[in-house]
Protein backbone atom coordinates (compact mmCIF):
# COMPACT_ATOMS: atom_id res chain seq x y z
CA UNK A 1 -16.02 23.67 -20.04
CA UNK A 2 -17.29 23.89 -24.09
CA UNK A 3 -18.65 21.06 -25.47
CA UNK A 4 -15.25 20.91 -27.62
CA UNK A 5 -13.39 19.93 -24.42
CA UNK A 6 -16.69 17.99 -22.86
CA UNK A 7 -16.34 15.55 -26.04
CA UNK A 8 -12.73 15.36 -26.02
CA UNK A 9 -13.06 14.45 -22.06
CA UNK A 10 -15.96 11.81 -23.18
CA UNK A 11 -14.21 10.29 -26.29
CA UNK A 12 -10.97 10.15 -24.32
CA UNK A 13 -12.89 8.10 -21.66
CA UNK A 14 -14.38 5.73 -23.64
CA UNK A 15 -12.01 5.00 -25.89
CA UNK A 16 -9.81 4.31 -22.98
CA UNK A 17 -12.25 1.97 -21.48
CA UNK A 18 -12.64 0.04 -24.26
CA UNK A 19 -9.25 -0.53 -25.38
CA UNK A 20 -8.75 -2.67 -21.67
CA UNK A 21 -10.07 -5.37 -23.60
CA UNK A 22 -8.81 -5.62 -27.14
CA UNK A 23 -5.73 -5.14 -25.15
CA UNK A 24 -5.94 -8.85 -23.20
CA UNK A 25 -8.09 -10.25 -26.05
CA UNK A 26 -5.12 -10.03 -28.52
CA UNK A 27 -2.43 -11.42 -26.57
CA UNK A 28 -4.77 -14.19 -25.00
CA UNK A 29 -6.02 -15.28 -27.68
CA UNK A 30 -2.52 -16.46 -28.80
CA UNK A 31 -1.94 -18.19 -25.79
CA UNK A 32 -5.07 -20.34 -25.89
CA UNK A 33 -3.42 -21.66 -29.64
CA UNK A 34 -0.41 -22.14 -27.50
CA UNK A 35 -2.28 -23.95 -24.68
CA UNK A 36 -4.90 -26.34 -26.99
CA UNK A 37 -1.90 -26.85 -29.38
CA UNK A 38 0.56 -28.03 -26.27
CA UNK A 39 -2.52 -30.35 -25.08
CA UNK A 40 -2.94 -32.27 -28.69
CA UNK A 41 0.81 -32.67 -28.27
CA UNK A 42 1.50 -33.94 -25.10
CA UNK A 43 -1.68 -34.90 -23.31
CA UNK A 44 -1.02 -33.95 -20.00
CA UNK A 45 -3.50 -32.77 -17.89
CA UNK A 46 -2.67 -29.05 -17.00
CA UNK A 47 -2.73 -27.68 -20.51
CA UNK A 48 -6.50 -28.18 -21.18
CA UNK A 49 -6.94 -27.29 -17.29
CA UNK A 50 -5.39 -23.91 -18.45
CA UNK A 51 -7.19 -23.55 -21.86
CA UNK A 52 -10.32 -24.13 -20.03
CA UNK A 53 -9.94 -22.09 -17.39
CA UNK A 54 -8.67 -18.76 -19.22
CA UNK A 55 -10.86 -19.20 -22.88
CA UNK A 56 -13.73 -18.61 -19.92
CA UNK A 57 -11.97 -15.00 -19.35
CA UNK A 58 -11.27 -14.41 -22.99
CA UNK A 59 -15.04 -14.76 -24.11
CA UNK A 60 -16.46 -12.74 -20.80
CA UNK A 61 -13.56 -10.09 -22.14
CA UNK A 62 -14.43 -10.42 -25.95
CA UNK A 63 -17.87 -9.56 -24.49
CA UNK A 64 -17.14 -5.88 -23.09
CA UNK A 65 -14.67 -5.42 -25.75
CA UNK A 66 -17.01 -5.48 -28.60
CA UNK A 67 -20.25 -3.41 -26.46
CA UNK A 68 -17.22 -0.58 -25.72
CA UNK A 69 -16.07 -0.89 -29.25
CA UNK A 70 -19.92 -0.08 -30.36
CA UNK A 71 -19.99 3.18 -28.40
CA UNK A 72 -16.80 4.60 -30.02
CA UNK A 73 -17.87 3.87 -33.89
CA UNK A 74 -21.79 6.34 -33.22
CA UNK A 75 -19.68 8.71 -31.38
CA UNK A 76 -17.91 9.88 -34.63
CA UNK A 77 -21.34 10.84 -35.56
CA UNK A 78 -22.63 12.24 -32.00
CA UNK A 79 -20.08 14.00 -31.23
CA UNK A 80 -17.93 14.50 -34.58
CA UNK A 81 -20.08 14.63 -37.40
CA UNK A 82 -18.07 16.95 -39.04
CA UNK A 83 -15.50 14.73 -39.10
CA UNK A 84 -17.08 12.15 -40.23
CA UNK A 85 -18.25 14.23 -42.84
CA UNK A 86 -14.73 15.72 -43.95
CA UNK A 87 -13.05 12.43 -43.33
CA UNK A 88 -15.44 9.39 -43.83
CA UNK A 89 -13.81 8.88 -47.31
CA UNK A 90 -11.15 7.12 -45.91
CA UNK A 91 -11.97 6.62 -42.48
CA UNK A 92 -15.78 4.54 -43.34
CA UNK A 93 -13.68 1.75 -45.69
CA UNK A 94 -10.93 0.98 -43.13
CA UNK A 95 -13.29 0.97 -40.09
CA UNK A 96 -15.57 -1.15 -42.03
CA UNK A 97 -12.58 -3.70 -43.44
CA UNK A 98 -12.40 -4.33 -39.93
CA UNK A 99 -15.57 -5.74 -39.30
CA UNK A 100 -15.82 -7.82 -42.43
CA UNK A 101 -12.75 -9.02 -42.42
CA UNK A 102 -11.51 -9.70 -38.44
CA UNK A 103 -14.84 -8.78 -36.38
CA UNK A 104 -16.62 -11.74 -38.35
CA UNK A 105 -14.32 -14.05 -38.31
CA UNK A 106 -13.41 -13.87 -34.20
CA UNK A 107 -17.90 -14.08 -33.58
CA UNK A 108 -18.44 -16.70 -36.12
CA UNK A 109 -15.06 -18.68 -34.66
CA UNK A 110 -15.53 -17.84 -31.09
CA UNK A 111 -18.74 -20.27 -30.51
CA UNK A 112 -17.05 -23.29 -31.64
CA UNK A 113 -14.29 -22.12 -29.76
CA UNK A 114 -16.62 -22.51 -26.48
CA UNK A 115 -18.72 -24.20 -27.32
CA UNK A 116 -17.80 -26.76 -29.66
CA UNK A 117 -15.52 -29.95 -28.32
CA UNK A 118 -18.71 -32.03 -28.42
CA UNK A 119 -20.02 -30.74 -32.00
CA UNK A 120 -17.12 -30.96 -33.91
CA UNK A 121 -13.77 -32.40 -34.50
CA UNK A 122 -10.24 -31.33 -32.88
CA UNK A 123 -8.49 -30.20 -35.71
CA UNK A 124 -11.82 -27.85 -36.55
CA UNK A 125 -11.96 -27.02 -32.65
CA UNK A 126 -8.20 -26.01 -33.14
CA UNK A 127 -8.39 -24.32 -36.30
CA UNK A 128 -11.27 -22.25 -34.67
CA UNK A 129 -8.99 -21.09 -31.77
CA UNK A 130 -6.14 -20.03 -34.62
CA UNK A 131 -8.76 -18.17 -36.74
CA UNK A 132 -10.51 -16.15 -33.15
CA UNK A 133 -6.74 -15.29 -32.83
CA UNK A 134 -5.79 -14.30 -36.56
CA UNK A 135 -9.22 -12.62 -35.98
CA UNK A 136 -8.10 -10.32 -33.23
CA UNK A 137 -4.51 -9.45 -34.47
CA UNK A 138 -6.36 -8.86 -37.80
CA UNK A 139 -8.33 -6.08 -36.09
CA UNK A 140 -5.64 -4.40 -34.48
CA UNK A 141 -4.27 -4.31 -38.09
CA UNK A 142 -7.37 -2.36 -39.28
CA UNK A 143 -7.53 -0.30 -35.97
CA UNK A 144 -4.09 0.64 -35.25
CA UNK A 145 -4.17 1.33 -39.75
CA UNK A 146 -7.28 4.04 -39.17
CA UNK A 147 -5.45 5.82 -35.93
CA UNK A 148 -2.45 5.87 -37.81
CA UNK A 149 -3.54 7.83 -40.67
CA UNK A 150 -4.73 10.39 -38.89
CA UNK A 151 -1.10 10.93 -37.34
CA UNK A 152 0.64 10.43 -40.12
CA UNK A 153 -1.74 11.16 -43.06
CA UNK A 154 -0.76 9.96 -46.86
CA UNK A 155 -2.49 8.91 -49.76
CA UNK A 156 -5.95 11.12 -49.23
CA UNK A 157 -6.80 14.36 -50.94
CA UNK A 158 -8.58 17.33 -50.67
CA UNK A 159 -11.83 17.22 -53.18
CA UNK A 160 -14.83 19.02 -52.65
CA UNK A 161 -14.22 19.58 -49.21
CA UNK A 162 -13.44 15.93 -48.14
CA UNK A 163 -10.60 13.44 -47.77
CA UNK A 164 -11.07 11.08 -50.44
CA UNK A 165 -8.43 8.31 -50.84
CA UNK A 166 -6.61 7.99 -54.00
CA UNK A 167 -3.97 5.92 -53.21
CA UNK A 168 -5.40 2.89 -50.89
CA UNK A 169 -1.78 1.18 -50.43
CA UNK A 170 -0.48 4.35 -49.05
CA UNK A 171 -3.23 5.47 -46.67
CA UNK A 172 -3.49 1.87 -45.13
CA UNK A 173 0.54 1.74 -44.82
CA UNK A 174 1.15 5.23 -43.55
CA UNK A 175 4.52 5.87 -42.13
CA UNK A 176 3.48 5.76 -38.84
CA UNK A 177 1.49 2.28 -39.22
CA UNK A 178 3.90 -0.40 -39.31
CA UNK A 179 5.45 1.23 -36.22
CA UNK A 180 2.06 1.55 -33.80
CA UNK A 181 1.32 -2.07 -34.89
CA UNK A 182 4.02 -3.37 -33.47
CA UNK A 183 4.01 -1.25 -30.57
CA UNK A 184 0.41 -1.98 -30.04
CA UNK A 185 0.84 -6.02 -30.79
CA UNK A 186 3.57 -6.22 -27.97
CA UNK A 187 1.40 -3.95 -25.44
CA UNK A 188 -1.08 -6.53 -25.85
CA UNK A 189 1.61 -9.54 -25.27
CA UNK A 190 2.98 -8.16 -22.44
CA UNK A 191 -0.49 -7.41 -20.97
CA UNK A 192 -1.56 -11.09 -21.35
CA UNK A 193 1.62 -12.79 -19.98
CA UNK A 194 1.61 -10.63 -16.96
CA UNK A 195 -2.67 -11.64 -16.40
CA UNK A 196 -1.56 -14.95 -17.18
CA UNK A 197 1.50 -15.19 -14.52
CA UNK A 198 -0.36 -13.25 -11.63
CA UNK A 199 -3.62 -15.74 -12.30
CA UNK A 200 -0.76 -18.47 -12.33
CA UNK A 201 1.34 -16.93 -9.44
CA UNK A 202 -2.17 -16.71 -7.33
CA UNK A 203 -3.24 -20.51 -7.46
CA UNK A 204 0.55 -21.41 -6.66
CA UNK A 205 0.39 -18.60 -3.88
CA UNK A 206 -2.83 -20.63 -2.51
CA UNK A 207 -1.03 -24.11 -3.10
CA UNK A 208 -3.71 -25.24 -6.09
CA UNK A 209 -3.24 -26.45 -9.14
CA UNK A 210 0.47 -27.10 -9.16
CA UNK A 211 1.06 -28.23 -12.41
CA UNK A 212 -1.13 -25.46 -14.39
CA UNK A 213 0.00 -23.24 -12.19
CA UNK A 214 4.01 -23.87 -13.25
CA UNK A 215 3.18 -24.19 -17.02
CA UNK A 216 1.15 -21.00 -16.68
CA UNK A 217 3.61 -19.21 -15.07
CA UNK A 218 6.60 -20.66 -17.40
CA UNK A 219 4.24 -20.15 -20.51
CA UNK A 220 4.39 -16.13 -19.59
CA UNK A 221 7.44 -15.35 -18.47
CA UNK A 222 9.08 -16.69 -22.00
CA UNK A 223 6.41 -14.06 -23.61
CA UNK A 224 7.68 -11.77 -21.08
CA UNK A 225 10.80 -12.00 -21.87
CA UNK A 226 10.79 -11.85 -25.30
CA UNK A 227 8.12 -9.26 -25.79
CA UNK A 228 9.74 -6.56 -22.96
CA UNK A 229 13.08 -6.52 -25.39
CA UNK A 230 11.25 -5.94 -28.07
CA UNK A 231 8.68 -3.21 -27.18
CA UNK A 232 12.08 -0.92 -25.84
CA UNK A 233 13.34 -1.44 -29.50
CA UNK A 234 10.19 -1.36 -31.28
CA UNK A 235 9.27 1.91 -28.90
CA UNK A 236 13.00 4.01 -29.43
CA UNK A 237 11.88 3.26 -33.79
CA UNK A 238 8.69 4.51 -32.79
CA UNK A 239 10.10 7.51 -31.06
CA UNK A 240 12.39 8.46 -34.17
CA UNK A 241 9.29 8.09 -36.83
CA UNK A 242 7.47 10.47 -34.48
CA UNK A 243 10.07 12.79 -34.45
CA UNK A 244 10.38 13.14 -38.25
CA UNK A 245 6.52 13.42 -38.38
CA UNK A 246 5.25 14.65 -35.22
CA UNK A 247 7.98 17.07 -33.65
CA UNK A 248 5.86 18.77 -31.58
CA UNK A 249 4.74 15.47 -29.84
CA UNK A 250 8.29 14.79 -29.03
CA UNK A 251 8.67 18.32 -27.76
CA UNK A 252 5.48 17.71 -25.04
CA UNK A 253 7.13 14.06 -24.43
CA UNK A 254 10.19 15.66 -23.64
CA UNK A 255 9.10 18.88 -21.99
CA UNK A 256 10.90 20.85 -24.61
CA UNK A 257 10.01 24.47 -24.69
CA UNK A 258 13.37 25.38 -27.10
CA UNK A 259 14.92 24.21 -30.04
CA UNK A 260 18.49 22.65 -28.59
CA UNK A 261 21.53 20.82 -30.06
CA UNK A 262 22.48 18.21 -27.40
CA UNK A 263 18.62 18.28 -25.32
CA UNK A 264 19.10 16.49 -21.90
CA UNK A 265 16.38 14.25 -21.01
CA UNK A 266 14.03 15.28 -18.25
CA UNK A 267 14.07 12.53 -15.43
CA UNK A 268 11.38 14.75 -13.11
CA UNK A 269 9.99 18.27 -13.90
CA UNK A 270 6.57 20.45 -13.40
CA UNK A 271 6.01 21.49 -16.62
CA UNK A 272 4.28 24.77 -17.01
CA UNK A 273 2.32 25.94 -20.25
CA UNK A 274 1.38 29.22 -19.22
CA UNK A 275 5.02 30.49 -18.98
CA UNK A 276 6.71 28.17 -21.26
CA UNK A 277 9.13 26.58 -18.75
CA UNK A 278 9.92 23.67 -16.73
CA UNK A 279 9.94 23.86 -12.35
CA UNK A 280 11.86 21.69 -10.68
CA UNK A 281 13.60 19.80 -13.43
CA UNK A 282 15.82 16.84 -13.02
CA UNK A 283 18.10 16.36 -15.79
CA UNK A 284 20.52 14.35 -17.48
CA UNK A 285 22.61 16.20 -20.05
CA UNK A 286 22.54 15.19 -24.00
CA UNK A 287 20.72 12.10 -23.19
CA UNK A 288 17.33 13.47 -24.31
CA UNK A 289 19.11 14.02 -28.07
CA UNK A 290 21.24 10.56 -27.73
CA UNK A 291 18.07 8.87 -27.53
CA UNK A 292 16.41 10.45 -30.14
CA UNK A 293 18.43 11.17 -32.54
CA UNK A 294 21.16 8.46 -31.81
CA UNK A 295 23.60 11.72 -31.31
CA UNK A 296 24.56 13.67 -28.44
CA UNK A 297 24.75 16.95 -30.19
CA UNK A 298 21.92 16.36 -32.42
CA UNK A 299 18.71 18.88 -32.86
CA UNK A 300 15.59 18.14 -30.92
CA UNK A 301 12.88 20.65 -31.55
CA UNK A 302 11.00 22.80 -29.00
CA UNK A 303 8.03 23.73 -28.53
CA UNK A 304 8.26 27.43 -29.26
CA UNK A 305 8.89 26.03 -33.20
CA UNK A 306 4.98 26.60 -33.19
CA UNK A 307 2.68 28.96 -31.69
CA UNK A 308 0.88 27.89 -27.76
CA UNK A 309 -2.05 27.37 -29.74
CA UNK A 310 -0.63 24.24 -32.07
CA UNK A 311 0.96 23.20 -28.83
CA UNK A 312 -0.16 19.57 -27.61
CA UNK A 313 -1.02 19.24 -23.63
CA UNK A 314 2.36 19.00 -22.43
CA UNK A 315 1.40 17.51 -18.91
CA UNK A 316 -0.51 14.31 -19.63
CA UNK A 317 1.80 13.89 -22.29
CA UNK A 318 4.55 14.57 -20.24
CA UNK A 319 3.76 12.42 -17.27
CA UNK A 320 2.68 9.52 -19.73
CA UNK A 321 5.09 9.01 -21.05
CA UNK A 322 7.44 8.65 -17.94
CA UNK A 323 4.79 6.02 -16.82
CA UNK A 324 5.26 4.25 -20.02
CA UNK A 325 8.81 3.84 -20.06
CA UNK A 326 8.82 3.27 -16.50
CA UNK A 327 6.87 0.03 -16.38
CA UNK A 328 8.65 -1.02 -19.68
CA UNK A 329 11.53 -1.08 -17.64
CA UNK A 330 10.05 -2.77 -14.90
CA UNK A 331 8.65 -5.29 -17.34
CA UNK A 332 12.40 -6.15 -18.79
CA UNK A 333 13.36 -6.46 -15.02
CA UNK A 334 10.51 -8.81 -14.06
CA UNK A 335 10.97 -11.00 -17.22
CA UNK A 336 14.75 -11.03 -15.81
CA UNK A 337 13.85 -12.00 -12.36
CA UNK A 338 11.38 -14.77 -13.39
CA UNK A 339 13.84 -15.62 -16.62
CA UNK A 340 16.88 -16.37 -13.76
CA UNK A 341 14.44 -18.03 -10.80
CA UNK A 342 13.18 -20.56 -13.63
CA UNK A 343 17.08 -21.40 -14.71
CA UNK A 344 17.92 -22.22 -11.01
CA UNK A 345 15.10 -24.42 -10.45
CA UNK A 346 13.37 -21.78 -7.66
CA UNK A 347 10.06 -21.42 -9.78
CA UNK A 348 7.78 -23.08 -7.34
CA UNK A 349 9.27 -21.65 -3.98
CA UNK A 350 9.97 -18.48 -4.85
CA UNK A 351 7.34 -16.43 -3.09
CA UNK A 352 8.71 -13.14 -3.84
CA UNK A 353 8.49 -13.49 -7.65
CA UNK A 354 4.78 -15.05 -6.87
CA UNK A 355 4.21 -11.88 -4.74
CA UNK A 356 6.06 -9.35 -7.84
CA UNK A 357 3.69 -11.05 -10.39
CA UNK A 358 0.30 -10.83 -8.39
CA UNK A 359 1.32 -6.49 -8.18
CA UNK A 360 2.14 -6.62 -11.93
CA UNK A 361 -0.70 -7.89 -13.10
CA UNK A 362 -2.74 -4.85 -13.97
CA UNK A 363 0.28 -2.96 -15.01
CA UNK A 364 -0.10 -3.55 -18.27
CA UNK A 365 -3.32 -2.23 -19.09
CA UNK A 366 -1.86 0.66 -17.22
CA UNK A 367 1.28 0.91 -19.91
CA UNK A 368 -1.45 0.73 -22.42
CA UNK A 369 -3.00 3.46 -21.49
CA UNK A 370 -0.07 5.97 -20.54
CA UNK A 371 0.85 5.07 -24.07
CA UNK A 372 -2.19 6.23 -25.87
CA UNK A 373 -2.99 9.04 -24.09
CA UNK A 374 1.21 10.04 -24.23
CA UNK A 375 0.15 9.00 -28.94
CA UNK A 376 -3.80 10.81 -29.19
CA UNK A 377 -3.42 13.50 -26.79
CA UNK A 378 0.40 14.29 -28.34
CA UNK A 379 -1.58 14.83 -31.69
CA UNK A 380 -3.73 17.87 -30.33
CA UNK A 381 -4.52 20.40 -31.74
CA UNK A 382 -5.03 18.16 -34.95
CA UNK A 383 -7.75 15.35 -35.68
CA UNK A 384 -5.99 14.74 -38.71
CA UNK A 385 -2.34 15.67 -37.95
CA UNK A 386 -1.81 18.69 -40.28
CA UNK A 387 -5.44 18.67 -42.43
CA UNK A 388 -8.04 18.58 -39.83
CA UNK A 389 -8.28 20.25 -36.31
CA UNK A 390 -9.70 18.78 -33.74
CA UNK A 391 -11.97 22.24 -33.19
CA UNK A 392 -13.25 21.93 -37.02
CA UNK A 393 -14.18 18.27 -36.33
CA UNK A 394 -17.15 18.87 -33.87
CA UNK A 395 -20.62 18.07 -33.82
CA UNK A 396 -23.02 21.22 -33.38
CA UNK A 397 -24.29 19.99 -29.61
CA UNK A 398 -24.56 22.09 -27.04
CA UNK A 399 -21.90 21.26 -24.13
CA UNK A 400 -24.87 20.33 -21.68
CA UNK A 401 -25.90 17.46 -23.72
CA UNK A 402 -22.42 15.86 -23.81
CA UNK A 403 -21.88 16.92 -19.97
CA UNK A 404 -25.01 14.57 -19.75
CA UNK A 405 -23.78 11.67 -22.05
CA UNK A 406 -20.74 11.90 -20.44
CA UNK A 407 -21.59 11.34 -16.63
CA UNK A 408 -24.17 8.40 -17.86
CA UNK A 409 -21.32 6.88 -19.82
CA UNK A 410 -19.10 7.25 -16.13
CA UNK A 411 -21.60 5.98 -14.30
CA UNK A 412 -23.09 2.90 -16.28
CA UNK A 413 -19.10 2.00 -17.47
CA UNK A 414 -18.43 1.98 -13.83
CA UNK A 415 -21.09 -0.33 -13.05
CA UNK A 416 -19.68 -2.32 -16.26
CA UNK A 417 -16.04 -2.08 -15.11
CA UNK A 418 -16.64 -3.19 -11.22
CA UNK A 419 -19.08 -6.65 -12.62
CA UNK A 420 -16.27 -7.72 -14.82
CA UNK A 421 -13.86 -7.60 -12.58
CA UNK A 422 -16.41 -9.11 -10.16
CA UNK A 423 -16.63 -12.01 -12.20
CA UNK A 424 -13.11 -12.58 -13.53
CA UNK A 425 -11.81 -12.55 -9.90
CA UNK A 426 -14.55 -15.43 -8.73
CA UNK A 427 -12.99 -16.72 -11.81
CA UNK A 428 -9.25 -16.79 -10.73
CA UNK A 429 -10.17 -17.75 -6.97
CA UNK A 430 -11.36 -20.65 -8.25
CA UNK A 431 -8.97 -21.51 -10.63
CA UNK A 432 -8.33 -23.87 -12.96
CA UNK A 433 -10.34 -26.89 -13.41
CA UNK A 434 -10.27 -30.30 -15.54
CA UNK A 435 -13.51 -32.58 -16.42
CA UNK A 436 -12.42 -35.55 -14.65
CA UNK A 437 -15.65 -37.31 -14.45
CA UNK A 438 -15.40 -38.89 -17.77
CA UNK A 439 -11.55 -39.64 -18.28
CA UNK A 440 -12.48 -41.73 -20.80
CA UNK A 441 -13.63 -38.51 -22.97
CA UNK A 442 -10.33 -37.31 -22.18
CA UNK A 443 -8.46 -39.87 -23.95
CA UNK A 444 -10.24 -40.23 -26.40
CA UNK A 445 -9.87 -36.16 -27.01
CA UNK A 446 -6.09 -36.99 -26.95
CA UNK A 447 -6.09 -39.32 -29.72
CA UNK A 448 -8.58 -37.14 -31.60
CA UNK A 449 -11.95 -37.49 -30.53
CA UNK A 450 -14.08 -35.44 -28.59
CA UNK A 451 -14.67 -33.62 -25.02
CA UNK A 452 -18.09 -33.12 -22.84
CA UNK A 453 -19.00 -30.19 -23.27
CA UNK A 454 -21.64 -29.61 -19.98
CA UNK A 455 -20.25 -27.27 -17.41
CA UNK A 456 -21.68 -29.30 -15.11
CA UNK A 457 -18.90 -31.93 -15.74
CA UNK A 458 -16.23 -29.57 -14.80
CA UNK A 459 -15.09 -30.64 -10.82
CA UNK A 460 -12.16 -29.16 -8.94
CA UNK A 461 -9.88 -32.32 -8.07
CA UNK A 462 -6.87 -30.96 -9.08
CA UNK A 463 -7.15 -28.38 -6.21
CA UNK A 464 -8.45 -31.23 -3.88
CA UNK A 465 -5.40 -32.94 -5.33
CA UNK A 466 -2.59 -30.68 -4.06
């Protein structure tokens, strides 16, 4: 392998570790505003036992999330300096908007977040929750605005050999942006609710913490089923923006080796590059061009519309996307199941939906990733869909130094990988907890004063409880 495909292969894997994280961080941070804004409300119990228990997981993810994040940002200039070179123009002010403007805020809110319900007030202690979650979602913004230009690409010329901006408003809202937000933004809901309700669904499953465990559980199957509706909407306006900008993408997503009026849509097939053809293909007619162009006989185009050197990867692209839309369906169906339980009053007994929700909980970072590997490995040959290619974009290394860099980055992420989820699973088995040794602190936080803040005050008698 050249060190063209060796970075590609490295890039691709660390980009894909990292994005586990922003991924949960997003959605959960909106939950613990839910949770901490529930508590000042009511005052029972279970909602601080939940916002203590999962802001625990949020900071320990924050953690990786940002020392993943660090990687990716140096790798532009390990492994595609000439990239960075033709495209820092634009790329260096978005990337850095990020930090100042999200990154900041989430680290300088995030330790009176944890650490703060002895130190400060609780409308400060709640404000700092809302701004670590404005914080994240304001990152994806900057994020998903940076990827997105260099899909679809507008406001940047060519001067003196670089991309240099000159119209800001239209490089930040690209045509593909407002559509990957979204997409990305429910990803990261439906991600959380499912951790959430197999976390929940586990301490029910065990017979502790009966009350968190409900609200939990009731808390993420109303995300669920409002974010699984919208992600299959928000995902078909996704597919038809792609189309108008990215036809070849669609093409590889569909298997698509010919132009066709009325395209069926591939259920199963073995698609081959090398001769241009599909093996073993299991088809439903027209639907392919219903779906995407909301007409039975309308044009889809193939593959062949460019030569098999523009062509994307058809088979990861292929057989992500299938994965995607197969667990969005699931999703829809699960946030059905638990949606219809909950209405007849079966919540707490029903073991199957307990047992559904344990499986499902990873899924979602598994969606995730289908989907950007279906979106960033669709956009091949091109780092810059149309004005750079990927090939132009590399870093003069020899492919023996990234075959290095890349099985220490395998080695120490898997090391990384296995102690997180070492450490959120002691986590979840011992669920969530309430400091019960001063329940006077506890009222008082209710009516507006403070909370210990010593771990050492945390004790497990809700589980001795039930």
């Amino acid at each position: 392998m050249d060190a063209l495909l060796l970075s590609r292969i490295q890039f691709g894997f660390t980009i894909g570790f990292h994005i586990l994280f922003p991924t949960l961080t997003i959605g959960l941070a909106w939950f613990l505003v839910f949770f901490e804004s529930r508590w000042r409300r009511t005052g029972r119990d279970h909602w601080i036992e939940l916002y203590r228990f999962w802001v625990k997981i949020f900071a320990l993810t924050f953690g990786m999330g940002v020392v993943s994040g660090l990687v990716l940002s140096y790798q532009f200039g390990t492994n595609f300096s000439r990239f960075s070179e033709m495209a820092g123009p634009v790329m260096g002010p978005l990337l850095s908007a990020e930090v100042l403007s999200a990154f900041f805020v989430e680290a300088g809110f995030l330790g009176i977040m944890l650490f703060g319900w002895s130190k400060v007030g609780p409308r400060l202690h709640f404000l700092a929750t809302l701004l670590v979650a404005v914080g994240t979602t304001n990152s994806a913004f900057w994020i998903l605005s940076a990827n997105s230009f260099m899909h679809t690409p507008q406001g940047a010329e060519w001067i003196d050999g670089r991309l240099v901006p000159v119209d800001w408003w239209a490089v930040v809202f690209n045509p593909s942006f407002p559509y990957r937000l979204a997409h990305m933004l429910l990803a990261s809901a439906i991600t959380s609710a499912l951790v959430i309700a197999g976390g929940s669904a586990w301490c029910l499953h065990r017979g502790l913490y009966r009350d968190a465990g409900l609200a939990g559980i009731k808390a993420a199957i109303t995300a669920l089923a409002l974010a699984a509706p919208l992600q299959i909407a928000a995902g078909d306006l996704h597919g038809l923006n792609v189309r108008e900008h990215q036809p070849m993408k669609v093409a590889a997503m569909e298997g698509l080796w010919e132009t066709r009026h009325g395209a069926p849509l591939l259920l199963f097939a073995l698609p081959d590059q090398a001769q241009q053809k599909n093996h073993f293909a299991i088809e439903i007619p027209k639907l392919g061009s219903i779906i995407l162009a909301h007409d039975p006989d309308g044009e889809i185009l193939g593959l062949d519309e460019v030569a098999p050197a523009d062509q994307p990867p058809v088979i990861p692209v292929f057989f992500g996307f299938r994965v995607m839309v197969g667990l969005g369906l699931w999703f829809l169906l699960l946030a059905a199941l638990g949606v219809l339980t909950w209405m007849r009053g079966r919540l707490e007994r029903a073991s199957m939906l307990r047992r559904l929700l344990m499986f499902s909980t990873p899924l979602g970072f598994v969606a995730t990733l289908a989907g950007w590997i279906v979106a960033e490995t669709g956009r091949q040959p091109w780092t810059v869909h149309g004005m750079i290619r990927t090939a132009d974009s590399l870093s003069p290394v020899p492919a023996a130094s990234v075959a290095t860099s890349l099985a220490l980055f395998v080695v120490v992420y898997g090391v990384l990988l296995a102690s997180y989820l070492y450490f959120v699973l002691a986590l979840v088995r011992r669920g969530p907890a309430l400091p019960t040794d001063h329940p006077e602190a506890i009222r008082g936080a209710r009516a507006g004063e403070l909370l210990p803040a010593n771990p050492q005050e945390v004790v497990h008698t809700t589980g001795a409880r039930a």
